[in-house]
N, C-alpha and C. Protein backbone atom coordinates (compact mmCIF):
# COMPACT_ATOMS: atom_id res chain seq x y z
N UNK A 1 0.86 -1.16 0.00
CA UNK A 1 0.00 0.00 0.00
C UNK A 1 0.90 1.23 0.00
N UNK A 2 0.57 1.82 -1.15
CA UNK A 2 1.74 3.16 -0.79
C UNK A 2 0.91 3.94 -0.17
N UNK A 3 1.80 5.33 -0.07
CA UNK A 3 1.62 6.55 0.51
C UNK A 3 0.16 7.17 0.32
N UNK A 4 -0.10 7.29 -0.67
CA UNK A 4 -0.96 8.16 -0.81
C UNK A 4 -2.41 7.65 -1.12
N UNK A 5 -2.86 5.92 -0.81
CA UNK A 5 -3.32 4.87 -0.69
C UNK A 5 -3.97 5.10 0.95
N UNK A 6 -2.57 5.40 1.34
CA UNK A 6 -2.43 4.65 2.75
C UNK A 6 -3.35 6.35 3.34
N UNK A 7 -3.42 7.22 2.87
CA UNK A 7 -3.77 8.50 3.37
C UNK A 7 -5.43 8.52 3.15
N UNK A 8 -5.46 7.81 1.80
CA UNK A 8 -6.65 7.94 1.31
C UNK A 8 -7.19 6.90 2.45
N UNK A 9 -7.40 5.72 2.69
CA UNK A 9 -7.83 4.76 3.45
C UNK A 9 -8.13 5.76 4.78
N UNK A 10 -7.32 6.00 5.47
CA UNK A 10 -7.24 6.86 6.53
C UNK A 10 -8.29 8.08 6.92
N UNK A 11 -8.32 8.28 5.61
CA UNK A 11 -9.28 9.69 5.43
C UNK A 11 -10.24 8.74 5.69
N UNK A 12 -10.82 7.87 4.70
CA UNK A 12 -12.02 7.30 4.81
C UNK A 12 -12.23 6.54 5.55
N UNK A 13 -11.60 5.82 6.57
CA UNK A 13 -12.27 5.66 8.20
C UNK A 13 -12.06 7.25 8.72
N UNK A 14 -11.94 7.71 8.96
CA UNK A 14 -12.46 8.82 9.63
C UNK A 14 -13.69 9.38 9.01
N UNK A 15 -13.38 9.55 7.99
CA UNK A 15 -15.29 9.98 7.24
C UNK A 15 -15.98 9.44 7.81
N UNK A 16 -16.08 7.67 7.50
CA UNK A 16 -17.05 6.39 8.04
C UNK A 16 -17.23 6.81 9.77
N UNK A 17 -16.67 7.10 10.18
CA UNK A 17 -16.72 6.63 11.59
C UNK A 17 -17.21 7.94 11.95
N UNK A 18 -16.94 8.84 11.25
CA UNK A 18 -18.15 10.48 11.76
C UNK A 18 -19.52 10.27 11.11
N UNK A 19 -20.14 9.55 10.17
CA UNK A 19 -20.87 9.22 10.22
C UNK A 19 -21.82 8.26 10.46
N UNK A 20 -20.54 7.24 11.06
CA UNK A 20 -21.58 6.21 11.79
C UNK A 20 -22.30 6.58 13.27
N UNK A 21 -20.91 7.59 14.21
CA UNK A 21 -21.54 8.26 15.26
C UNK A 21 -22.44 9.25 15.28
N UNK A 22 -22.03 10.24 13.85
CA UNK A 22 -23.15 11.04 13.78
C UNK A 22 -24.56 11.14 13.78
N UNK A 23 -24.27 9.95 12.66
CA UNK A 23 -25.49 9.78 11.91
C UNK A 23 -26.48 8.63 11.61
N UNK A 24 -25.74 7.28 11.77
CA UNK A 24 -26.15 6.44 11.37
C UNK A 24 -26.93 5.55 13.19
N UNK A 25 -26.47 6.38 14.15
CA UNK A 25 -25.85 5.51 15.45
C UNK A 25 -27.74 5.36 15.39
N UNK A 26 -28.74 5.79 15.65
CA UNK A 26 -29.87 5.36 15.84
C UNK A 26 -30.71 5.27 14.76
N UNK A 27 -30.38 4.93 13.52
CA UNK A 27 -30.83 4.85 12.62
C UNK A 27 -31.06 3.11 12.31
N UNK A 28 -32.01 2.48 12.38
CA UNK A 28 -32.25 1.43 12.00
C UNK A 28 -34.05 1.49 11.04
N UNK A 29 -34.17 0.30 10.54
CA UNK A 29 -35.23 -0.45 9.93
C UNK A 29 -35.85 -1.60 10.61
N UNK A 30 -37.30 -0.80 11.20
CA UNK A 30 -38.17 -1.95 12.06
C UNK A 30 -37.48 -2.79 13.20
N UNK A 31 -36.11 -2.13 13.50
CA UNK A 31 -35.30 -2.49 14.58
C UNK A 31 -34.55 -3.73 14.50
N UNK A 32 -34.32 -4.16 13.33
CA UNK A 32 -33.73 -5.11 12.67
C UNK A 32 -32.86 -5.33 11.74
N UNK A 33 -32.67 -4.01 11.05
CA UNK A 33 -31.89 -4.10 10.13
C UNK A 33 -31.06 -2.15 10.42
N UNK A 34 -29.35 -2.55 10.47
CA UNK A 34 -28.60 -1.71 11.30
C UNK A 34 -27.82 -1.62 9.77
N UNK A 35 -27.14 -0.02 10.14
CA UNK A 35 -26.22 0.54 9.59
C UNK A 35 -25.18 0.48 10.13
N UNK A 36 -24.10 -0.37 9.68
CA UNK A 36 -22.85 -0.18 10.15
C UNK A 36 -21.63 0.50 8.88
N UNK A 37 -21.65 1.08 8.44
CA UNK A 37 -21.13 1.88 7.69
C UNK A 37 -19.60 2.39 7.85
N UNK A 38 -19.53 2.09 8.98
CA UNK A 38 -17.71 2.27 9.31
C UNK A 38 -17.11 0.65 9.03
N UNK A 39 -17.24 -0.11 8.82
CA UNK A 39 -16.76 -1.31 7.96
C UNK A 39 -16.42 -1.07 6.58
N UNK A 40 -17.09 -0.17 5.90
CA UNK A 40 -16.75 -0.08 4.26
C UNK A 40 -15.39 -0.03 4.33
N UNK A 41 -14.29 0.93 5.10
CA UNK A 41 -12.78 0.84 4.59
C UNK A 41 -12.49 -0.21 4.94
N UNK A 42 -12.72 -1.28 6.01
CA UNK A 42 -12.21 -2.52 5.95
C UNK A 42 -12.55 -3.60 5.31
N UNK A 43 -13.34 -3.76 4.91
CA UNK A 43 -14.52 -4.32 3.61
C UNK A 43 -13.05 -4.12 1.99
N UNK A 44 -13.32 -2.73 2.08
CA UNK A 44 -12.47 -2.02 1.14
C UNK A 44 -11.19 -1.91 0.73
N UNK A 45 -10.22 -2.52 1.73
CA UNK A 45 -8.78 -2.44 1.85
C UNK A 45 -8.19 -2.81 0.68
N UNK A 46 -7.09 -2.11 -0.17
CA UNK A 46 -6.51 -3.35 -1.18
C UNK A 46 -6.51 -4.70 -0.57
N UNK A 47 -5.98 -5.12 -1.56
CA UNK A 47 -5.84 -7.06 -1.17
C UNK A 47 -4.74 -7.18 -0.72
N UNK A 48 -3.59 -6.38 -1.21
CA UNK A 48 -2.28 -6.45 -0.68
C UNK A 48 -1.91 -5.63 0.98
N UNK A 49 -3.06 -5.63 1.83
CA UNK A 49 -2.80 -4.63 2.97
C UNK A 49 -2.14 -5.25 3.71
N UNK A 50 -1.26 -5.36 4.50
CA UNK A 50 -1.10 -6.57 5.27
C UNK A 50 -2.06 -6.67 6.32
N UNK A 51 -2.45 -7.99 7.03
CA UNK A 51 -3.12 -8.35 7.77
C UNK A 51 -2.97 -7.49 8.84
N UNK A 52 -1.45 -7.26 9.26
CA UNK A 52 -1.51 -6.84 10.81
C UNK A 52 -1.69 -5.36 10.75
N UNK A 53 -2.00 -4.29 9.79
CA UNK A 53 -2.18 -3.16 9.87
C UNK A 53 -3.94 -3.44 9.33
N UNK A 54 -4.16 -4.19 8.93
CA UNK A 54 -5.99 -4.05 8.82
C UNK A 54 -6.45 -4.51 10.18
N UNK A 55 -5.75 -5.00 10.73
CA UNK A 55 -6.33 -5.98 12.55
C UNK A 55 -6.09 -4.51 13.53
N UNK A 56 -5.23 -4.11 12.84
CA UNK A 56 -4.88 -2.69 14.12
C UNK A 56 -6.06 -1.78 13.54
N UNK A 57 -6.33 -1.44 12.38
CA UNK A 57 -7.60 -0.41 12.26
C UNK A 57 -8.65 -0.43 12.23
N UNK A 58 -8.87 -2.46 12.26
CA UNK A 58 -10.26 -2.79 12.34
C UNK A 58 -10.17 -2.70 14.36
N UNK A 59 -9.27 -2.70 14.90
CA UNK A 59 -9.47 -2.89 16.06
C UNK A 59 -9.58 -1.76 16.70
N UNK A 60 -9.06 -0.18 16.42
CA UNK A 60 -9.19 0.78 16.63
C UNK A 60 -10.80 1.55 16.36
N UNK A 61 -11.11 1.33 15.11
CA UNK A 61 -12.21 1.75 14.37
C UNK A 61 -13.61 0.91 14.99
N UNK A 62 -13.32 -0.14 15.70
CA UNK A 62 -14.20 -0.80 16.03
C UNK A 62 -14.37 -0.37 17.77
N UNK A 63 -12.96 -0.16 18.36
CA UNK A 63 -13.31 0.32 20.04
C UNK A 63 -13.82 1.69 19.57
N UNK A 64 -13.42 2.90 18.76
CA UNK A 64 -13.98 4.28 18.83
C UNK A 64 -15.09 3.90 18.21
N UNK A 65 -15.88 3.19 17.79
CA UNK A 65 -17.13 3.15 17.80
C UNK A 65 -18.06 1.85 18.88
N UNK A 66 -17.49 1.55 19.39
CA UNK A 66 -17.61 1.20 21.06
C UNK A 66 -17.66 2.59 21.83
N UNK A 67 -16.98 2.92 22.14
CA UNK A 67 -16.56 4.21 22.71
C UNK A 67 -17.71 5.15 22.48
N UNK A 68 -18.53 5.43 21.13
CA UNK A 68 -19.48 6.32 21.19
C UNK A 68 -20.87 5.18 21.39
N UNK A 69 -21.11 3.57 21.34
CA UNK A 69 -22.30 3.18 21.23
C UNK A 69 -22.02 2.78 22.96
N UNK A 70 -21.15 2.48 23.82
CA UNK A 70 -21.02 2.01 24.93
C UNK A 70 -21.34 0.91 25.05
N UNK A 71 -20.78 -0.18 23.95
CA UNK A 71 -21.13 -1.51 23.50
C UNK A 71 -19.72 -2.28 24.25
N UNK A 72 -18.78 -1.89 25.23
CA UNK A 72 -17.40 -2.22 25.43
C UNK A 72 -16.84 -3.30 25.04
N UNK A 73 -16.69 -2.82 23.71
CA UNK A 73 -15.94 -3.98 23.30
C UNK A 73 -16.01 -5.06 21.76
N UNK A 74 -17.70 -5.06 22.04
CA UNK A 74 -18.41 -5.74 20.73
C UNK A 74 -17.87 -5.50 19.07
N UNK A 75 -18.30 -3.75 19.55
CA UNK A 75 -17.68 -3.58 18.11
C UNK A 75 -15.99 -3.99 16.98
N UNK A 76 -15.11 -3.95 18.41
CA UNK A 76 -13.93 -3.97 18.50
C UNK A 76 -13.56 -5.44 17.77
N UNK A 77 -14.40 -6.64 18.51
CA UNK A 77 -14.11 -7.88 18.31
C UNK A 77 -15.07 -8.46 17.18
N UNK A 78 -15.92 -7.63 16.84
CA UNK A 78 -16.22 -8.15 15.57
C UNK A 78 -15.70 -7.77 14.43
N UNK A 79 -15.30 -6.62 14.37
CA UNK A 79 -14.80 -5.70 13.23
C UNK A 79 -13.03 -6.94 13.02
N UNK A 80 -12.45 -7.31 13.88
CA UNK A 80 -10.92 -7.24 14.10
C UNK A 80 -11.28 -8.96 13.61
N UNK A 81 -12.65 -9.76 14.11
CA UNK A 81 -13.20 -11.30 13.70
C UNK A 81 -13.01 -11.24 11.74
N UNK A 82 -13.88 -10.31 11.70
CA UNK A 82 -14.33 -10.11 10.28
C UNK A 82 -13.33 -9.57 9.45
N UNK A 83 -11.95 -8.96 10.01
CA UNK A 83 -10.67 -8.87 8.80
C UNK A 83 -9.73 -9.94 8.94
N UNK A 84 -9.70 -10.68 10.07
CA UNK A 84 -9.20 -12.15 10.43
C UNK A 84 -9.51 -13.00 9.24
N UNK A 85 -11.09 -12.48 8.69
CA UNK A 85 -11.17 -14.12 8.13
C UNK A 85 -11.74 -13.65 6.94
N UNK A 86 -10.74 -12.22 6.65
CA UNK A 86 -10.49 -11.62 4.67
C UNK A 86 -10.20 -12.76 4.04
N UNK A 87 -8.73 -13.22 4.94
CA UNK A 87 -7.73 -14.28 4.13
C UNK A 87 -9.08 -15.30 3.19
N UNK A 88 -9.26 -15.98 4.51
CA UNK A 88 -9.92 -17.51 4.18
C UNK A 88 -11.26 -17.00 2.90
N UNK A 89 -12.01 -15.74 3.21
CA UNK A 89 -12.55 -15.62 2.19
C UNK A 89 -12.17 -15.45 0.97
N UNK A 90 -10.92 -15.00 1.31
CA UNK A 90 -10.40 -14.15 -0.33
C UNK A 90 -9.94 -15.85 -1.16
N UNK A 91 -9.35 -16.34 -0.22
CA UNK A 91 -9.27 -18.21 -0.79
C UNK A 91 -10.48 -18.88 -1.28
N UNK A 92 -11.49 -18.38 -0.76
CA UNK A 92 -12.84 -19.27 -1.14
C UNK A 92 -12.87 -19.08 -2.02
N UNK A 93 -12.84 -17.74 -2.44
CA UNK A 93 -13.44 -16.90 -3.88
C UNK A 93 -12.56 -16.36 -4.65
N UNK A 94 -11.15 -17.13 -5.06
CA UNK A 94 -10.13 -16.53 -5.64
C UNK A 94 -10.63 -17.61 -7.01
N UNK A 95 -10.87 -16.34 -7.96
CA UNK A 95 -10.47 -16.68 -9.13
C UNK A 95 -9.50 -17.69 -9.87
N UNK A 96 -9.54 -18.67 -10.97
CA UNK A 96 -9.12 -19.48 -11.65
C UNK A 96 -7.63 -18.99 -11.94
N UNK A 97 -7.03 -17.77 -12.18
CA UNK A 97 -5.96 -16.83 -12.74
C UNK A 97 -5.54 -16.26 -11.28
N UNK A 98 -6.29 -16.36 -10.35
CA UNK A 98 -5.54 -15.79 -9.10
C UNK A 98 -6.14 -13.88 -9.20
N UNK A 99 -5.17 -13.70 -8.00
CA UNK A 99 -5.77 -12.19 -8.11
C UNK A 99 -4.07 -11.34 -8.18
N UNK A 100 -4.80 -9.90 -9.10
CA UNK A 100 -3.76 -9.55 -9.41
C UNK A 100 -3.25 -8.65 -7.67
N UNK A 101 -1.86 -8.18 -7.50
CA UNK A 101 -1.37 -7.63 -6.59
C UNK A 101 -2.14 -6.45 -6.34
N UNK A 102 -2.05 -5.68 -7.60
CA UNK A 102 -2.36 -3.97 -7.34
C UNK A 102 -4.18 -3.97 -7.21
N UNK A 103 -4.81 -5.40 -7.69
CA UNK A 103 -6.17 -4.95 -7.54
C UNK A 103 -6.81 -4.33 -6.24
N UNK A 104 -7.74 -3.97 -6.50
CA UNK A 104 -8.47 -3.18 -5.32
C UNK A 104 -9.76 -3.92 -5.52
N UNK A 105 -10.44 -4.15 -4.25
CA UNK A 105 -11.89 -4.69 -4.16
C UNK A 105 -12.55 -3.53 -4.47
N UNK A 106 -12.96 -3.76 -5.51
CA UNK A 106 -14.55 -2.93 -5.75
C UNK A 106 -15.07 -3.77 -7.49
N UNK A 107 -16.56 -3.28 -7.43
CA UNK A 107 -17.26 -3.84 -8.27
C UNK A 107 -16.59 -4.07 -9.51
N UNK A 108 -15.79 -2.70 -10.02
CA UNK A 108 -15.36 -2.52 -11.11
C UNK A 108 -14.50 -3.46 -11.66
N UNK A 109 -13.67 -4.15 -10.88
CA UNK A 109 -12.18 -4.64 -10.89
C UNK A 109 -13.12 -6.59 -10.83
N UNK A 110 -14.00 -6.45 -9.71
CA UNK A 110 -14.06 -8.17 -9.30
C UNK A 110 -15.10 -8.49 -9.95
N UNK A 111 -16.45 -7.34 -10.54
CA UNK A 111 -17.44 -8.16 -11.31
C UNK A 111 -18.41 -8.62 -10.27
N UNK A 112 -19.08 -8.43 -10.17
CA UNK A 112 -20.84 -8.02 -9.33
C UNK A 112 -20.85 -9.89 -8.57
N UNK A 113 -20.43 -10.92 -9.22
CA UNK A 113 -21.21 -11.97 -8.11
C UNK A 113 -19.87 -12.02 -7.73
N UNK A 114 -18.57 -12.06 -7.51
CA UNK A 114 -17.49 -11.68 -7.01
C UNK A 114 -18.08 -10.93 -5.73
N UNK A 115 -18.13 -9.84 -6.17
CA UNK A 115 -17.76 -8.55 -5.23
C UNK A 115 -19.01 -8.57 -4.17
N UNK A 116 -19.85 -9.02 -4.27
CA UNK A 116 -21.26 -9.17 -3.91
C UNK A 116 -20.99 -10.51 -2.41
N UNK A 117 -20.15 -11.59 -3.15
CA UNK A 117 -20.43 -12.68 -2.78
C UNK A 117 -19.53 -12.04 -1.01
N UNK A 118 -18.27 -11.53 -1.55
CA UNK A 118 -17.16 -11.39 -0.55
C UNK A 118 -18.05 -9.62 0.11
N UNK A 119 -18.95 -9.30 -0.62
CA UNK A 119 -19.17 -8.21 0.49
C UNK A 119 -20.11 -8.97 1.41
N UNK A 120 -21.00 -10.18 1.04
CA UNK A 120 -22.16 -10.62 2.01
C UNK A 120 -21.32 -11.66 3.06
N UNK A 121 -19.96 -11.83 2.75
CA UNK A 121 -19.53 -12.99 3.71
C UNK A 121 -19.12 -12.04 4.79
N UNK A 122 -18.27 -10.95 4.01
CA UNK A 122 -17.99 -10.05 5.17
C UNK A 122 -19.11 -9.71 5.99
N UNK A 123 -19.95 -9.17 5.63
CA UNK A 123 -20.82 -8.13 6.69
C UNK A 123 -21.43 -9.58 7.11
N UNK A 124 -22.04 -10.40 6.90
CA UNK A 124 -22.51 -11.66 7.99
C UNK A 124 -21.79 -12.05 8.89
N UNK A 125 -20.51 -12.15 8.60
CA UNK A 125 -19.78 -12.81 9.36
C UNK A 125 -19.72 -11.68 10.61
N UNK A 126 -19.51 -10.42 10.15
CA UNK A 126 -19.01 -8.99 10.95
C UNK A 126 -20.47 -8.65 12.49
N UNK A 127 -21.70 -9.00 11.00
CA UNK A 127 -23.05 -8.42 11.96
C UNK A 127 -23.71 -9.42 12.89
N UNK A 128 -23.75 -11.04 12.30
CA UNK A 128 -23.71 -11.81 13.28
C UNK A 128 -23.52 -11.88 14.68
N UNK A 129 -21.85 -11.80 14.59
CA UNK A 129 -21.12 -11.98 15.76
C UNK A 129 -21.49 -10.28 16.41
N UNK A 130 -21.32 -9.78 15.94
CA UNK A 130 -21.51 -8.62 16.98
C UNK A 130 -23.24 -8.71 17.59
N UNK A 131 -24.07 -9.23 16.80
CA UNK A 131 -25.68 -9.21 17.33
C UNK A 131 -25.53 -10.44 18.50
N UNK A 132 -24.75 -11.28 18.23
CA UNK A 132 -25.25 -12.62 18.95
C UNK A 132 -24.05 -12.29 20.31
N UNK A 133 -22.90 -11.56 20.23
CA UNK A 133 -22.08 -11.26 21.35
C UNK A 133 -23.44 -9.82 21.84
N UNK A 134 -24.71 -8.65 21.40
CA UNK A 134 -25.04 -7.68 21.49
C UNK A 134 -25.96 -8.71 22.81
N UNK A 135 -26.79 -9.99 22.28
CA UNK A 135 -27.27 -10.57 22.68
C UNK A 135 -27.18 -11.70 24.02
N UNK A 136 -25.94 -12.15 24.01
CA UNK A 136 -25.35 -12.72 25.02
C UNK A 136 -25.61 -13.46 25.65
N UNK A 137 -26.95 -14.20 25.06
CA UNK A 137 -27.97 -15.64 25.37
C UNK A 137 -28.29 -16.12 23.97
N UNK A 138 -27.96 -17.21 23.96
CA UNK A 138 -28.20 -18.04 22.79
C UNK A 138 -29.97 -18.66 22.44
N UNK A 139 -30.18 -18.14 23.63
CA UNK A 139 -31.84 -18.27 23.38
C UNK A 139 -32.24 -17.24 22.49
N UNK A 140 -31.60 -16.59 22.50
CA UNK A 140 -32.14 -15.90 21.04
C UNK A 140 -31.44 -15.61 19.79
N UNK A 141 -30.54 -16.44 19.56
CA UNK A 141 -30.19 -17.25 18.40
C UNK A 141 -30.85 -16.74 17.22
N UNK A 142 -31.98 -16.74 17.09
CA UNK A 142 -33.00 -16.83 15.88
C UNK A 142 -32.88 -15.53 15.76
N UNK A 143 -33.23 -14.46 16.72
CA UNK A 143 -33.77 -12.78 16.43
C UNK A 143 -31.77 -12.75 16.21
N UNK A 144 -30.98 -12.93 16.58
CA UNK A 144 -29.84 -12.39 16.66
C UNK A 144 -29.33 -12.52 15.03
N UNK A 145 -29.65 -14.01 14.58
CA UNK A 145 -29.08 -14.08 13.12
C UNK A 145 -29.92 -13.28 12.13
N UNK A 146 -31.13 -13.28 12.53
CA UNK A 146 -32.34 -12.47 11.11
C UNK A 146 -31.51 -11.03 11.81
N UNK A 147 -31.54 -10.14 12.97
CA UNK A 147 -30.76 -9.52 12.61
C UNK A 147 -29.16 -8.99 11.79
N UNK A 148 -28.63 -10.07 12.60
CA UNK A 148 -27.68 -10.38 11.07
C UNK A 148 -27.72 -10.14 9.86
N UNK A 149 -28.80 -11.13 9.59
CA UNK A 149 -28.82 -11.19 8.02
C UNK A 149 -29.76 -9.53 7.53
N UNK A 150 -30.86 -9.03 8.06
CA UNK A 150 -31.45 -8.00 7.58
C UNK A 150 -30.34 -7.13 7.55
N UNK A 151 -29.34 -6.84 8.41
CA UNK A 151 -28.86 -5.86 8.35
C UNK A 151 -27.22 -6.07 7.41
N UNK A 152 -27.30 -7.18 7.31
CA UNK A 152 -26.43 -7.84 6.01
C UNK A 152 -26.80 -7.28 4.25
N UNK A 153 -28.11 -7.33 4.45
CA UNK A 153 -28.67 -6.90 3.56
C UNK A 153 -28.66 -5.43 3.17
N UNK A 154 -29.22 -5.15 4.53
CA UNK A 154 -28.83 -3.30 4.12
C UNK A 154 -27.94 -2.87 4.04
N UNK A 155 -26.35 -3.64 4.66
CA UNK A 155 -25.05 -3.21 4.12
C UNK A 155 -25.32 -3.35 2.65
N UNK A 156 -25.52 -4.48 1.82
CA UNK A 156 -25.27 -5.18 0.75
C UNK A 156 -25.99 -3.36 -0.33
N UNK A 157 -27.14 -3.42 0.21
CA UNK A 157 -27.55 -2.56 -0.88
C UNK A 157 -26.64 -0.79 -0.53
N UNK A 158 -26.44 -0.79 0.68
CA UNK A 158 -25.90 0.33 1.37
C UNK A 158 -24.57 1.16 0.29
N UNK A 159 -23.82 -0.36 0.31
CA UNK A 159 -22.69 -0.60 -0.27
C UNK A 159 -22.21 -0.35 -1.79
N UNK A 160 -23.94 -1.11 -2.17
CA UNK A 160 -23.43 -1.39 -3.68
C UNK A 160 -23.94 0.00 -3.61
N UNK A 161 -24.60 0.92 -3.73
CA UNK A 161 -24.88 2.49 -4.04
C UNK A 161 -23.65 3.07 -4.13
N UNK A 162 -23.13 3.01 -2.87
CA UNK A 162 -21.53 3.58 -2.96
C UNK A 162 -20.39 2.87 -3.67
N UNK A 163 -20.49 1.97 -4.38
CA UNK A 163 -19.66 1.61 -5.42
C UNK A 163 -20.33 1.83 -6.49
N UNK A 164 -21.88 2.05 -6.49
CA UNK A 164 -21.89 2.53 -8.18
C UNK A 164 -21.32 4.20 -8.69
N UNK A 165 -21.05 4.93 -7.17
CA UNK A 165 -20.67 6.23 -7.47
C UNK A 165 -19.06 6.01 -7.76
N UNK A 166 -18.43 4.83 -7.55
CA UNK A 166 -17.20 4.79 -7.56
C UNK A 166 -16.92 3.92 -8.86
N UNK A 167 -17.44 3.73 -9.33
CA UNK A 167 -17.45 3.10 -11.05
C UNK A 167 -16.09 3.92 -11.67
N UNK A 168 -16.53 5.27 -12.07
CA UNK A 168 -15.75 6.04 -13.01
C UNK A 168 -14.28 6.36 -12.52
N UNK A 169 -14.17 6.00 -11.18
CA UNK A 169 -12.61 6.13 -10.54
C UNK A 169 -11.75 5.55 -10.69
């Protein structure tokens, strides 16, 4: 990741994360389906980031938004779960030719059931665990994953909006 990569990324968790506290923090659908919107830069990272600088900003980005929901902790360990297990996804779904170094995840580059597939593993895997650690009784298992998944969903469409503005870049 060079320099000016590495600035841009930077900028945009800080964007994400003023508007997830700003704006997004009580904003839900029928109380089931959540905006987490400070995940897009980690969602987003080149492919070549290294692991241990995406684990430090998913882990940072995830306590300062602990820090404003007073969730201690949740956010932290799901965000830092869900760039843990980029790798194993990016293996599931690696292309026949492999992936090139300089690519960047977005629609443009991976092609819609690609980019789609690895944005829904991420945010399930991400919204899950944070609903079912939000939850902290497995008796509710059921409301914890449909939250999950609804709000999997509203990343999914959340997401693809903001990559169709990023097409021409």
């Amino acid at each position: 990741m060079g320099t000016s990569s590495t600035i841009r990324w930077i900028l945009t968790i800080i964007f994400t994360l003023l508007i997830q506290v700003l704006f997004l923090r009580d904003l839900t659908i029928a109380y089931f389906a959540f905006c987490f919107i400070y995940v897009w830069p980690l969602v987003k990272a080149p492919i070549d980031t290294p692991p241990s600088y995406l684990m430090l900003g998913a882990f940072v980005l995830g306590w300062l938004v602990d820090v404003f929901y007073n969730t201690h902790g949740m956010h932290a360990f799901a965000s830092v779960l869900m760039v843990s297990l980029r790798s194993p996804i990016f293996r599931l779904l690696t292309p026949a030719n492999g992936y090139d170094e300089r690519s960047s995840v977005s629609l443009q580059e991976m092609r819609p059931l690609w980019f789609f597939s690895y944005l829904f593993l991420m945010l399930f895997c991400h919204h899950s665990v944070l609903f079912l650690l939000e939850a902290s009784d497995l008796s509710l298992l059921g409301i914890s994953l449909l939250r999950g998944f609804s709000s999997c969903l509203l990343g999914l469409l959340v997401f693809g909006i903001l990559e169709l503005f990023n097409l021409n870049k």
